[in-house]
C-alpha atoms as a PDB file:
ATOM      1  CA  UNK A   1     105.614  44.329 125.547  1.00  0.00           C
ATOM      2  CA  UNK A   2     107.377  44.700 128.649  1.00  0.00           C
ATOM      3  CA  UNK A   3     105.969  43.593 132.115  1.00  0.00           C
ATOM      4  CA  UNK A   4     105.159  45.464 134.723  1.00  0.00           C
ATOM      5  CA  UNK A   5     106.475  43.941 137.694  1.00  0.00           C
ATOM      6  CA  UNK A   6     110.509  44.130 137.849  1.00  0.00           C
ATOM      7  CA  UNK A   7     112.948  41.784 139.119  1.00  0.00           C
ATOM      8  CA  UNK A   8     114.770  43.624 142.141  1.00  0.00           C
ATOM      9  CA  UNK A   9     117.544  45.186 141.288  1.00  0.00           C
ATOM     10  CA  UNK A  10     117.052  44.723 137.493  1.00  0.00           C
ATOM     11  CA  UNK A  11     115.490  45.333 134.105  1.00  0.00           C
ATOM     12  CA  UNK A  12     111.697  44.525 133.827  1.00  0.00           C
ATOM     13  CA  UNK A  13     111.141  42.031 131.555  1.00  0.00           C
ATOM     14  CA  UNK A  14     110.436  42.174 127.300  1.00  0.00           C
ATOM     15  CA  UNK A  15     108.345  39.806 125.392  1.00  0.00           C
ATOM     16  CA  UNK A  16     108.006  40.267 121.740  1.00  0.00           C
ATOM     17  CA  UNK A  17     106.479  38.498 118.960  1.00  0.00           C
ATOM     18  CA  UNK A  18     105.803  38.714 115.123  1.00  0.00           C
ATOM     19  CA  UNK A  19     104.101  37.246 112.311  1.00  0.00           C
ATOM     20  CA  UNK A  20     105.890  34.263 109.888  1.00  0.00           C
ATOM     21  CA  UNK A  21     104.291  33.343 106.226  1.00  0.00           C
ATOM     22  CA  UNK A  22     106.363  29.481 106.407  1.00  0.00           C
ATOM     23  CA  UNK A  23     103.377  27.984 105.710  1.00  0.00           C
ATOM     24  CA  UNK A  24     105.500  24.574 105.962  1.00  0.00           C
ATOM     25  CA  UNK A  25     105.699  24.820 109.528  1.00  0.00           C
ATOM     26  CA  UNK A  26     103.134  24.405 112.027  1.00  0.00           C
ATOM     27  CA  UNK A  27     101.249  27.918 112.574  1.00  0.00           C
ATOM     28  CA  UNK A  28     101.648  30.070 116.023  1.00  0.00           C
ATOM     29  CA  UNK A  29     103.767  32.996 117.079  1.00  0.00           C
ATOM     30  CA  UNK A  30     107.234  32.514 118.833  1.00  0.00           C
ATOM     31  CA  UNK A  31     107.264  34.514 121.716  1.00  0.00           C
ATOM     32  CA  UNK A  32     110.902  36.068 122.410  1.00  0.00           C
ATOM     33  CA  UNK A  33     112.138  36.845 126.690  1.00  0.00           C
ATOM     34  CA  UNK A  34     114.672  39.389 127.187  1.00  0.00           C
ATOM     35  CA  UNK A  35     115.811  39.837 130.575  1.00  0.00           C
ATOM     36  CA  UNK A  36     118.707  42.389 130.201  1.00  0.00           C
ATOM     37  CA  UNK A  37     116.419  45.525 128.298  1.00  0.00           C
ATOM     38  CA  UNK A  38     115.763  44.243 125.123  1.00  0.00           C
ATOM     39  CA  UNK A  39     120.115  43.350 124.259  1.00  0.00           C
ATOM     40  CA  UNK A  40     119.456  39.473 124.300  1.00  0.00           C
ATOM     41  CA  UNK A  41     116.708  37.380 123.409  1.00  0.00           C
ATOM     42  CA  UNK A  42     115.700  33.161 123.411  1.00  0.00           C
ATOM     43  CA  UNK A  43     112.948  31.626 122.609  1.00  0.00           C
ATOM     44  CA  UNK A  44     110.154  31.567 125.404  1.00  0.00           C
ATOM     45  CA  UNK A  45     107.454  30.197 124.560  1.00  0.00           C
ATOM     46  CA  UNK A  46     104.797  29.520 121.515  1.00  0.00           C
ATOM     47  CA  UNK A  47     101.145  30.801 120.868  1.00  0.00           C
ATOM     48  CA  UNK A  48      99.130  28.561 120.584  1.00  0.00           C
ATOM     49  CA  UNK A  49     101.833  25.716 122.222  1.00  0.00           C
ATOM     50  CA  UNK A  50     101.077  23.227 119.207  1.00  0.00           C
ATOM     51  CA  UNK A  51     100.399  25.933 116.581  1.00  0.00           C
ATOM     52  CA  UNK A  52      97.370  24.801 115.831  1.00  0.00           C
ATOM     53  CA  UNK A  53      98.363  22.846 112.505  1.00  0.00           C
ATOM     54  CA  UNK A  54      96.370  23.683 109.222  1.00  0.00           C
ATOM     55  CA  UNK A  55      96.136  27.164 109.953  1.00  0.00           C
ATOM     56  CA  UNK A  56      97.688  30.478 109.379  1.00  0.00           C
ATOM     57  CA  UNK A  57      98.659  33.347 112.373  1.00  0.00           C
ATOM     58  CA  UNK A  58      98.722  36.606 111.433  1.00  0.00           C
ATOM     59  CA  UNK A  59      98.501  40.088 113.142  1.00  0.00           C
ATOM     60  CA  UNK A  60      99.719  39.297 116.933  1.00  0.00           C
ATOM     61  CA  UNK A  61      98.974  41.603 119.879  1.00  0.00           C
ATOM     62  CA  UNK A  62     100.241  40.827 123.634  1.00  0.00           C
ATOM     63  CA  UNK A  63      98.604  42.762 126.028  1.00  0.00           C
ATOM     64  CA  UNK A  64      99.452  42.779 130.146  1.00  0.00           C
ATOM     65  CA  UNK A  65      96.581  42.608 132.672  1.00  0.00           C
ATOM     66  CA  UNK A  66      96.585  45.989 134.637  1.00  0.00           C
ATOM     67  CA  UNK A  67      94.534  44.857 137.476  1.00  0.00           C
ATOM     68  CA  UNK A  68      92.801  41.584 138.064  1.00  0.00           C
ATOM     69  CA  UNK A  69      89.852  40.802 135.252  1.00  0.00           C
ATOM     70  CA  UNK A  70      88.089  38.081 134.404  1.00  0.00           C
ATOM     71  CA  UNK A  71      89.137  35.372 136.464  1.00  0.00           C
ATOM     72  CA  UNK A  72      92.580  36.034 135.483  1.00  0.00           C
ATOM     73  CA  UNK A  73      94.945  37.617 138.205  1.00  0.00           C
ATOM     74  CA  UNK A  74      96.827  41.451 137.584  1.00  0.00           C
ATOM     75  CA  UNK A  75     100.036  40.959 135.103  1.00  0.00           C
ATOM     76  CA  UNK A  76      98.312  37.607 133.172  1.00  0.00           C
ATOM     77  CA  UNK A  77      99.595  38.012 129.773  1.00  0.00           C
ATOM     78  CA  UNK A  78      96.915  38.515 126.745  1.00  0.00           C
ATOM     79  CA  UNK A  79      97.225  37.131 123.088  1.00  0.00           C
ATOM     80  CA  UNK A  80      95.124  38.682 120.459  1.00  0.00           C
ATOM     81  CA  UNK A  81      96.296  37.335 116.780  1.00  0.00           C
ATOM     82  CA  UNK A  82      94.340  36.416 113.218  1.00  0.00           C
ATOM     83  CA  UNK A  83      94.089  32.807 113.126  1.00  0.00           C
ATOM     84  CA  UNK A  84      92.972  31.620 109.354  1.00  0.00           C
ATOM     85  CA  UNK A  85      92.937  29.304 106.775  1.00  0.00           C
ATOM     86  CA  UNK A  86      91.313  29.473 103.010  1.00  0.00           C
ATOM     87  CA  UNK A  87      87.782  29.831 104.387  1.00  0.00           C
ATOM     88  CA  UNK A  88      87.946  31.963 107.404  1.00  0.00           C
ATOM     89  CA  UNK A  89      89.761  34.848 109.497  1.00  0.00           C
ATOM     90  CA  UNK A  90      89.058  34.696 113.186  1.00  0.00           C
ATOM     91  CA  UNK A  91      90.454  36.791 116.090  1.00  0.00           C
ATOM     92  CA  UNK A  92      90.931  34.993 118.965  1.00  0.00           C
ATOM     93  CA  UNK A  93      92.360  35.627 122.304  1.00  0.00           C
ATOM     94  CA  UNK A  94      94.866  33.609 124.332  1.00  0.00           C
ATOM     95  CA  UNK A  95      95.606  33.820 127.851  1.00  0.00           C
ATOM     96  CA  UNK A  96      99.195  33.497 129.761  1.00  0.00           C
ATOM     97  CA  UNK A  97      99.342  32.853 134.117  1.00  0.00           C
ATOM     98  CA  UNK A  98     103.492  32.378 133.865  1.00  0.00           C
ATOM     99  CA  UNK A  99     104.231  35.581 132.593  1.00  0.00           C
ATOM    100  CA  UNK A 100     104.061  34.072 128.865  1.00  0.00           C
ATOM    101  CA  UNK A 101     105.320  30.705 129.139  1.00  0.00           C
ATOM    102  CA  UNK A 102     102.687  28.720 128.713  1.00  0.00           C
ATOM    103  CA  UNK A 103      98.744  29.551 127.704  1.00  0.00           C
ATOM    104  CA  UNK A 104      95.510  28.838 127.031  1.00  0.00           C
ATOM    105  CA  UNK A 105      92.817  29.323 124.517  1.00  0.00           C
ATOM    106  CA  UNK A 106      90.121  31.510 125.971  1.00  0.00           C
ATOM    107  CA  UNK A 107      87.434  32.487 123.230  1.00  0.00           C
ATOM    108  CA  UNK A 108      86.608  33.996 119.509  1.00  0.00           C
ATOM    109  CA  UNK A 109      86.019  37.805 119.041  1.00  0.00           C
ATOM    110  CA  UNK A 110      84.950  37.852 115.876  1.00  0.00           C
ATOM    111  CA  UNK A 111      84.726  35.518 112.805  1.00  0.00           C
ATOM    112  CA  UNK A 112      85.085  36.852 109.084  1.00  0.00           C
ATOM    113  CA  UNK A 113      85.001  35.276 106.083  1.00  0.00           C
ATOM    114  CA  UNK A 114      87.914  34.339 103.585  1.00  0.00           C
ATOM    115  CA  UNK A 115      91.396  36.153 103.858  1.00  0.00           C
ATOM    116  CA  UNK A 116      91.204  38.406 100.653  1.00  0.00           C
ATOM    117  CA  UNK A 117      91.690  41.820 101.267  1.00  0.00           C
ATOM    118  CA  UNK A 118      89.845  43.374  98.850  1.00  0.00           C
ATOM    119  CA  UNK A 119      86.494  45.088  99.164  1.00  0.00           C
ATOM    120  CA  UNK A 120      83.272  42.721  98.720  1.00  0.00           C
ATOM    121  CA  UNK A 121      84.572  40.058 100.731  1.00  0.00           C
ATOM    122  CA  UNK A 122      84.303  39.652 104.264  1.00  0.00           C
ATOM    123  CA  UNK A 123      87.383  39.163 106.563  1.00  0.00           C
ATOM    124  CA  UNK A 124      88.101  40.395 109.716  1.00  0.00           C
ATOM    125  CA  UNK A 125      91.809  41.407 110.769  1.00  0.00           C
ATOM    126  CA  UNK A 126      94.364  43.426 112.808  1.00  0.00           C
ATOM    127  CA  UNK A 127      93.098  43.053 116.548  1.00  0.00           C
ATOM    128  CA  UNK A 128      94.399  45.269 119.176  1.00  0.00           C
ATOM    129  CA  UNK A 129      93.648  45.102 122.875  1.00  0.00           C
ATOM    130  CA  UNK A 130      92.775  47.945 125.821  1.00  0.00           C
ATOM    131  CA  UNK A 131      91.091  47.489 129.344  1.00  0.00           C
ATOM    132  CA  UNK A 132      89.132  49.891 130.150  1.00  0.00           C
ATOM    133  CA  UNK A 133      87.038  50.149 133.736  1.00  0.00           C
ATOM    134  CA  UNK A 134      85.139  47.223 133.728  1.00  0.00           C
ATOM    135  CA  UNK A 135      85.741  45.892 130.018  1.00  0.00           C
ATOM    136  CA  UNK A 136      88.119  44.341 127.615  1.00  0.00           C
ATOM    137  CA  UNK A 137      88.329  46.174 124.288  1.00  0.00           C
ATOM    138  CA  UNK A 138      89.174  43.953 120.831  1.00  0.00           C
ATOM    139  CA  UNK A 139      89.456  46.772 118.113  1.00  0.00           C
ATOM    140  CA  UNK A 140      89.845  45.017 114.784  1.00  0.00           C
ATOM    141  CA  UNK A 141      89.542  45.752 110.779  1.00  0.00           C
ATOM    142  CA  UNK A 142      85.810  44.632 109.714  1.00  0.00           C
ATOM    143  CA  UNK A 143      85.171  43.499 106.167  1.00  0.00           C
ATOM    144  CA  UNK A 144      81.930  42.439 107.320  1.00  0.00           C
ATOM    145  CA  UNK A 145      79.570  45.531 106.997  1.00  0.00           C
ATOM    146  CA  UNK A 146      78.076  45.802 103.574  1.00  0.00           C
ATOM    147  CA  UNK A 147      78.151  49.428 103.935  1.00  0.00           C
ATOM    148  CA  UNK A 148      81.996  49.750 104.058  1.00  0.00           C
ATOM    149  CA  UNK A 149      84.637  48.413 101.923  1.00  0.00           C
ATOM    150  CA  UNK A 150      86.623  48.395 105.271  1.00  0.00           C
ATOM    151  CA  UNK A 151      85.865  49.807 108.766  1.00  0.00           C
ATOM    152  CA  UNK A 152      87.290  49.783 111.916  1.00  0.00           C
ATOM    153  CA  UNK A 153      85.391  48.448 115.199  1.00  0.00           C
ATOM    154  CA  UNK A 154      85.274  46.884 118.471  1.00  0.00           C
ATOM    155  CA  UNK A 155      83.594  44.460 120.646  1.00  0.00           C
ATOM    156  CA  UNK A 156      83.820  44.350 124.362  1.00  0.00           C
ATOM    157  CA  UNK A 157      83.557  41.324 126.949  1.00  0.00           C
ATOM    158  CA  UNK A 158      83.360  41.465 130.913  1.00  0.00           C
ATOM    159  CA  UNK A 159      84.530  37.896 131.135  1.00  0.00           C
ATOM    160  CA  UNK A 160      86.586  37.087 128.190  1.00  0.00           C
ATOM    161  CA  UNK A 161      84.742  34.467 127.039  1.00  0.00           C
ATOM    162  CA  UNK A 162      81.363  36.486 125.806  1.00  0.00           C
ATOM    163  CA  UNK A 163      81.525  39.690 123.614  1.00  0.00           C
ATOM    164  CA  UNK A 164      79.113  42.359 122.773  1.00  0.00           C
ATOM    165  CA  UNK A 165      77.997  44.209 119.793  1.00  0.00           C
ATOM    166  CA  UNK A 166      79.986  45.741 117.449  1.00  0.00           C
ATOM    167  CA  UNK A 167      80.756  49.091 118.057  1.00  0.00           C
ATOM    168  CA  UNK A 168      82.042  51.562 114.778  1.00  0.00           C
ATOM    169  CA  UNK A 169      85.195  53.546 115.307  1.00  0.00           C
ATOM    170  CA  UNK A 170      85.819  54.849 112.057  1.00  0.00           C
ATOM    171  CA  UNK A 171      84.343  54.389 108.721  1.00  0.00           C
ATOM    172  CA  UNK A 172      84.596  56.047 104.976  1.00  0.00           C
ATOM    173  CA  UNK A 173      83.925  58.935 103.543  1.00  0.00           C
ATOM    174  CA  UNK A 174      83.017  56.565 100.328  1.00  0.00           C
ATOM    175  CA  UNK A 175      82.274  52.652 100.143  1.00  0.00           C
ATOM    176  CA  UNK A 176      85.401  51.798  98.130  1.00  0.00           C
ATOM    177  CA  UNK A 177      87.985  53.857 101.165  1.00  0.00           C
ATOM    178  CA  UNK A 178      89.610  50.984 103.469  1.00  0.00           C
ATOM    179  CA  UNK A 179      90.437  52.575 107.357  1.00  0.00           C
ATOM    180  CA  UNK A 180      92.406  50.024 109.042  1.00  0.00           C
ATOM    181  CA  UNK A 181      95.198  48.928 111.414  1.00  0.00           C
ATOM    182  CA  UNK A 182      94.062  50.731 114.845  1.00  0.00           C
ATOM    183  CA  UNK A 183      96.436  51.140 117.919  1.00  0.00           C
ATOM    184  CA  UNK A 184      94.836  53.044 120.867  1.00  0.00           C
ATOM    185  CA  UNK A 185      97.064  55.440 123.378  1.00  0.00           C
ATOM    186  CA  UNK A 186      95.641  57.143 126.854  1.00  0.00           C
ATOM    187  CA  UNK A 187      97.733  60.649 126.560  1.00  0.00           C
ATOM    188  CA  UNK A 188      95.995  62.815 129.330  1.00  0.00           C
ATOM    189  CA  UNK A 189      93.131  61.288 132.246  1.00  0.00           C
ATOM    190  CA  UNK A 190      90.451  62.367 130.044  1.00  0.00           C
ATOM    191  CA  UNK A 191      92.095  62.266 126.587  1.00  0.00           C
ATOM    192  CA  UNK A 192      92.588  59.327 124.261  1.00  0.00           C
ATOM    193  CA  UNK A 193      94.207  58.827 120.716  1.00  0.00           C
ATOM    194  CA  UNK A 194      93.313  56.496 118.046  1.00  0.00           C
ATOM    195  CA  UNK A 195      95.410  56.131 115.014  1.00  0.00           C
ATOM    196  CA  UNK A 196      94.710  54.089 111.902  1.00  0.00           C
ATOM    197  CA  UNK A 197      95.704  53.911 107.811  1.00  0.00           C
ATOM    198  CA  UNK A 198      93.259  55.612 105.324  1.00  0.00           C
ATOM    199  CA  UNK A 199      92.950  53.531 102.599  1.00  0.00           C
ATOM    200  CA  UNK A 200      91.811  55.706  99.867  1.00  0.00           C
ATOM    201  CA  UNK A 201      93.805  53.820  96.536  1.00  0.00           C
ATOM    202  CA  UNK A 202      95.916  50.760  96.314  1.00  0.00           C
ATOM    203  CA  UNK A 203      98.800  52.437  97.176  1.00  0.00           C
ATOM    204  CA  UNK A 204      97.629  55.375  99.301  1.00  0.00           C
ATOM    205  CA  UNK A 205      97.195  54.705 102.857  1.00  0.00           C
ATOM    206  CA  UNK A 206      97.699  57.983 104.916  1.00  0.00           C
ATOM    207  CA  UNK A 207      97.827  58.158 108.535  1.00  0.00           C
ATOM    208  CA  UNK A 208      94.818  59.346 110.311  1.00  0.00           C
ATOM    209  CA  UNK A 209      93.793  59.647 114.254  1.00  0.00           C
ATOM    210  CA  UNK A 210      90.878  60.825 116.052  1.00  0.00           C
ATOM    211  CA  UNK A 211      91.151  62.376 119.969  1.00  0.00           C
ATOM    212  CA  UNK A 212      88.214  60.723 122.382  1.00  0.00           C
ATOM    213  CA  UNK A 213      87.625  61.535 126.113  1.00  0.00           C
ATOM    214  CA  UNK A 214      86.616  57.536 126.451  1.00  0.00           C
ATOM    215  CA  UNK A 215      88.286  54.476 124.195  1.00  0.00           C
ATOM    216  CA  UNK A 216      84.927  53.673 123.629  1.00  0.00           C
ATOM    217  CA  UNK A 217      83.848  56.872 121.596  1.00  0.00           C
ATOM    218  CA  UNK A 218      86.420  57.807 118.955  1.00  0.00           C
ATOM    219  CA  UNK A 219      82.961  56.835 116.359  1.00  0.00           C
ATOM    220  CA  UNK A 220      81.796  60.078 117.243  1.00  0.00           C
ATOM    221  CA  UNK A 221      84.948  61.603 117.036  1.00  0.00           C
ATOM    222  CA  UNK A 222      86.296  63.708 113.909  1.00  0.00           C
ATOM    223  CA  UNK A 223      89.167  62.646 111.760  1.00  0.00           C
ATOM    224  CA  UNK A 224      92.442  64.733 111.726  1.00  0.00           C
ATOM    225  CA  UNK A 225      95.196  63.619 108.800  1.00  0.00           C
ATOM    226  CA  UNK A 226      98.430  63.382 110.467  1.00  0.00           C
ATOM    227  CA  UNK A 227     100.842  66.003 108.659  1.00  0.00           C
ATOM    228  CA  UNK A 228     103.862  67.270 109.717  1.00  0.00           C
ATOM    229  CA  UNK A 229     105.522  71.097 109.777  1.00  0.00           C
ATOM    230  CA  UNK A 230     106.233  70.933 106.198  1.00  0.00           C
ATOM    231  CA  UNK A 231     102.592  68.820 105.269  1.00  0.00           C
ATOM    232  CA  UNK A 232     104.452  65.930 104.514  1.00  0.00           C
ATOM    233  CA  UNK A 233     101.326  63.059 104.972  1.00  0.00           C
ATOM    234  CA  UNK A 234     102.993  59.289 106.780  1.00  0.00           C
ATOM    235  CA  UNK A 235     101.413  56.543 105.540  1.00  0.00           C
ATOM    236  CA  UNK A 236     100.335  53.056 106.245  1.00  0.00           C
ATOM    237  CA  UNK A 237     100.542  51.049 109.482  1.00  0.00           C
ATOM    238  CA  UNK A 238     100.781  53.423 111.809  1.00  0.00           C
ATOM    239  CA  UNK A 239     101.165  52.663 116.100  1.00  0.00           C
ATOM    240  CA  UNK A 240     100.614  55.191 118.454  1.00  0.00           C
ATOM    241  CA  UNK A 241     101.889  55.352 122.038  1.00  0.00           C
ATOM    242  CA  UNK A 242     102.698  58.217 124.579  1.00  0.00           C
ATOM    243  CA  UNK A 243     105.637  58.825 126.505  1.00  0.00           C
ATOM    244  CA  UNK A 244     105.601  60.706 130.127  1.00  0.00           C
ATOM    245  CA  UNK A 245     108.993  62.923 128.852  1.00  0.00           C
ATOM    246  CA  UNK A 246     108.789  66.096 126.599  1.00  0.00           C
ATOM    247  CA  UNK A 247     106.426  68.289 128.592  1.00  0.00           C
ATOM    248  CA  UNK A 248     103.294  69.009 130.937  1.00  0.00           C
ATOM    249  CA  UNK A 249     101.319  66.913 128.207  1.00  0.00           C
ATOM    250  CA  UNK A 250     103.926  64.028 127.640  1.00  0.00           C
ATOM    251  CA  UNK A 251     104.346  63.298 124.214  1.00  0.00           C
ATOM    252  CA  UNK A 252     102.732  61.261 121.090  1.00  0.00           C
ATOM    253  CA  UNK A 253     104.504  59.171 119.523  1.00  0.00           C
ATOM    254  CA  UNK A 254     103.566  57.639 115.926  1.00  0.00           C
ATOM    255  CA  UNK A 255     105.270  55.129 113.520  1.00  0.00           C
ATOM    256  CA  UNK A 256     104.178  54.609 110.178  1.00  0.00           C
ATOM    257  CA  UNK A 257     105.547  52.027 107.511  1.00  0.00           C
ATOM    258  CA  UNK A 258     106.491  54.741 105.325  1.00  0.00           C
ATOM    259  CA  UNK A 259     108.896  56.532 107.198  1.00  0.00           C
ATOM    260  CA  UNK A 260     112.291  55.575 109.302  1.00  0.00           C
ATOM    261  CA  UNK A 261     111.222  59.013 111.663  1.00  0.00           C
ATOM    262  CA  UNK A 262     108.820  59.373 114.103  1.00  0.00           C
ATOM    263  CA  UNK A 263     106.056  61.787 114.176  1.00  0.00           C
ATOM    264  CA  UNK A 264     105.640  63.435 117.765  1.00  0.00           C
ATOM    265  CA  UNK A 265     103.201  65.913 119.531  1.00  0.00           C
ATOM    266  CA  UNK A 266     103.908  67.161 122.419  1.00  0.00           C
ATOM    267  CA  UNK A 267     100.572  68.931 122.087  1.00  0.00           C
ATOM    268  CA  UNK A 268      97.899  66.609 123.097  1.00  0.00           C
ATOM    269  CA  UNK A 269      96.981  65.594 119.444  1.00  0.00           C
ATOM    270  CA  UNK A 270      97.101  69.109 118.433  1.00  0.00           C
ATOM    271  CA  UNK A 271      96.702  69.041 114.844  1.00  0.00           C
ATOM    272  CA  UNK A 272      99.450  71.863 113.755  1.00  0.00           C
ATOM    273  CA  UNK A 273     102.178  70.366 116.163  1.00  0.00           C
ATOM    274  CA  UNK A 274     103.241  67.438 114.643  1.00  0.00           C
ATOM    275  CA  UNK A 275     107.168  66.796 114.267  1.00  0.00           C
ATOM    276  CA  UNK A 276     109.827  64.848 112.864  1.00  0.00           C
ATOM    277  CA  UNK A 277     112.123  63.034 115.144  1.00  0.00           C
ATOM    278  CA  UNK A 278     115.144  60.986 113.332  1.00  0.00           C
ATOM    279  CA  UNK A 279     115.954  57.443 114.394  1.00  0.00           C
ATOM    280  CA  UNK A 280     118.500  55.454 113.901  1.00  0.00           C
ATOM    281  CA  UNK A 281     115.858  52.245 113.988  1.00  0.00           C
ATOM    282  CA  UNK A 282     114.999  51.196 110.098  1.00  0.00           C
ATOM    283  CA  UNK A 283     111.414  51.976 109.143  1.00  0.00           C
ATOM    284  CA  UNK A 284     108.321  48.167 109.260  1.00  0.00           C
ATOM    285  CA  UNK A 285     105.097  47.838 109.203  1.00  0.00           C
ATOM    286  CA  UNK A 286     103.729  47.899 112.462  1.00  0.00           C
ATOM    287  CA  UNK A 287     107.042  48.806 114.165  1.00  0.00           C
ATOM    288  CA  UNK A 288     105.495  49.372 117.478  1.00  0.00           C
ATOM    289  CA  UNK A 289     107.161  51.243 120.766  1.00  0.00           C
ATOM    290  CA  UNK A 290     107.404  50.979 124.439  1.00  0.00           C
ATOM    291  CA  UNK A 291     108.067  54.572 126.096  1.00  0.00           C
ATOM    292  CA  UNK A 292     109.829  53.730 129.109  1.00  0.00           C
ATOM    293  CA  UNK A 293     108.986  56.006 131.875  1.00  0.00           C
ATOM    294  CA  UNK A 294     111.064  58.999 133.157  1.00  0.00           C
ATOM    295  CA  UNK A 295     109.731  59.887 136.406  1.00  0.00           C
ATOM    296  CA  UNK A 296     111.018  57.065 139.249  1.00  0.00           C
ATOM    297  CA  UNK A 297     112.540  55.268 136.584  1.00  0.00           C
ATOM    298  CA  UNK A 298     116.076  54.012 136.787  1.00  0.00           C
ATOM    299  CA  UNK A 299     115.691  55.205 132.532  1.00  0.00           C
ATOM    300  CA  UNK A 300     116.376  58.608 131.937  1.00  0.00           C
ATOM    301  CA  UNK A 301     113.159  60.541 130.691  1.00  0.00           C
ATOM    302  CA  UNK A 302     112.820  60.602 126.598  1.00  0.00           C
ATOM    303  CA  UNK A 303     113.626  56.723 125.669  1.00  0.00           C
ATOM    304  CA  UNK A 304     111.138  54.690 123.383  1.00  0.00           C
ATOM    305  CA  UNK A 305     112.190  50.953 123.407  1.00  0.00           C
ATOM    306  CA  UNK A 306     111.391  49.834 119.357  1.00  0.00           C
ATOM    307  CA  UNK A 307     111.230  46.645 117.749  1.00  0.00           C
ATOM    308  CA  UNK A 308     110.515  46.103 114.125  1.00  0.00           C
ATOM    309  CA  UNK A 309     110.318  44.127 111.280  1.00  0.00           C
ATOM    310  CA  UNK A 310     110.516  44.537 108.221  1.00  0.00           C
ATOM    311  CA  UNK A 311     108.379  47.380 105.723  1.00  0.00           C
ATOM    312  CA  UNK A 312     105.569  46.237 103.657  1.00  0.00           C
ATOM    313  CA  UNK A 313     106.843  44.083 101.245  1.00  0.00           C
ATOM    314  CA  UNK A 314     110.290  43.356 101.988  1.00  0.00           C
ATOM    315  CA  UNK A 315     112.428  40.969 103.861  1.00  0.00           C
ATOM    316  CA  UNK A 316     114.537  41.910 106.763  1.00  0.00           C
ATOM    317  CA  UNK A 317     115.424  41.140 110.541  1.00  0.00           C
ATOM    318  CA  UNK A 318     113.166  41.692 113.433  1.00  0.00           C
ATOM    319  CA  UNK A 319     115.404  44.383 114.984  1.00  0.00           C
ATOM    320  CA  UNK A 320     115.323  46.285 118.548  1.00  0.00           C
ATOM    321  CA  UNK A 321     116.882  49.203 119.858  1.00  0.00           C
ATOM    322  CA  UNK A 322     116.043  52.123 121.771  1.00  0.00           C
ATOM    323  CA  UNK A 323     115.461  56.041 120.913  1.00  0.00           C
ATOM    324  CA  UNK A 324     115.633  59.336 122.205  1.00  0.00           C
ATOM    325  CA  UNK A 325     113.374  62.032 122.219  1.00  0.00           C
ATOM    326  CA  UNK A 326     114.006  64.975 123.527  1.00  0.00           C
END
């Protein structure tokens, strides 16, 4: 993520985080500071700062207060991340006052139960955060629902601390299909994009996304597959953000584990104007992107700040670098 308020005179600051499976060591996420746009990194901080020993962290999403909400002032840095062990999956949410340094428990989502993904059971996973007027969204992955092998959800609190019902954002066609991994994008005042994986085999997971006028109603919103010009389907893991550059409607821009490219619409979610974009950045799961604003930017319009990991699977580096698009 990269916070809002610059230093005079230069680059804003990065944070970035990602998942470890050392179960040796004591659990958390290492959060990463760059101060010179994303070229150099050290070690910042930790979430939680003892790890929380006897548990595993999976799944982490920071998150920068827009305005002041819930007791905690405009730019406090959020934490959303899978903490579990052999019994249990639980998102919880972590707070930051010192721009990341140091934080603070603040409450449970949602609880699920065991960490087996595979329909019957009952985990919950994958958070993802958005404020929206007077409410913090936690979308998630939701085992729970005996109705769905897998659906995707959310739960909203005024305060932080207490959250609402849960709310369906997509479900399956059939009880056995798996939608999952959700990452929310505002791309016009009234417009909104979700996108998510499809799981409809073991090793089929094409990208979907539904268009909302509110983050709160993609459930009644219908499902598009995400294909390109030639009907080439991305699949698995997908992110979704939107970048001010490439037109009167800005542009979409969508990573998927399968696929080094990008898929971008410059069309408002327009389902026969989806295109390829080459990058130079090696394809992940979850590889997620920061457009960095054109207009009264020092940047010039087009560039996507990326950081990923490695694919499903496979061992690499966490990596960053930066991309063009138009």
């Amino acid at each position: 993520m990269q916070l809002s308020e610059p230093r005079p005179g230069r680059s804003r600051t990065l944070l970035a985080t990602f998942q470890q499976f050392d179960v040796e060591k004591p659990g958390g996420f290492q959060i990463s500071r760059s101060d010179d746009g994303g070229r150099t990194w050290r070690q910042w901080s930790k979430v939680p700062d003892d790890g929380e020993p006897g548990r595993i962290w999976l799944q982490p999403y920071l998150y920068e207060l827009p305005r002041a909400f819930g007791g905690l002032p405009k730019g406090a840095v959020l934490c959303a991340a899978n903490s579990l062990d052999f019994s249990s999956t639980r998102i919880v949410l972590y707070a930051s006052v010192d721009r990341g340094l140091t934080w603070r428990f603040l409450s449970t989502v949602a609880e699920g139960g065991p960490p087996r993904a595979e329909n019957g059971n009952t985990p919950v996973w994958e958070p993802f955060l958005l404020l929206h007027r007077d409410r913090l969204l936690c979308y998630y992955s939701d085992q729970r629902d005996p109705s769905y092998g897998q659906k995707l959800a959310h739960q909203s609190s005024r305060d932080l601390r207490h959250w609402g019902a849960v709310v369906d954002d997509a479900v399956g066609d059939e009880y056995s299909q798996r939608p999952g991994m959700i990452t929310v994008a505002q791309v016009h005042r009234s417009l909104w994009i979700m996108t998510y994986e499809y799981g409809v085999s073991d090793t089929y997971y094409p990208v979907r996304y539904k268009l909302a006028p509110d983050p709160e109603s993609f459930g009644r919103s219908p499902a598009h597959e995400l294909l390109d010009q030639d009907g080439y389907a991305p699949s698995a893991a997908p992110t979704v953000a939107w970048s001010d550059s490439g037109g009167p409607g800005g542009s979409i821009v969508v990573s998927a584990n399968s696929d080094a490219d990008f898929f971008v619409n410059r069309a408002l979610g327009d389902p026969g104007r989806w295109t390829r974009l080459s990058s130079p950045m090696p394809r992940g799961y979850s590889r997620f992107t920061i457009p960095l604003a054109g207009t009264g930017s020092r940047h010039r319009p087009g560039l996507v700040f990326v950081v990923t990991g490695a694919p499903y699977g496979e061992q690499a580096p966490v990596q960053a670098g930066v991309v063009q698009l138009d």
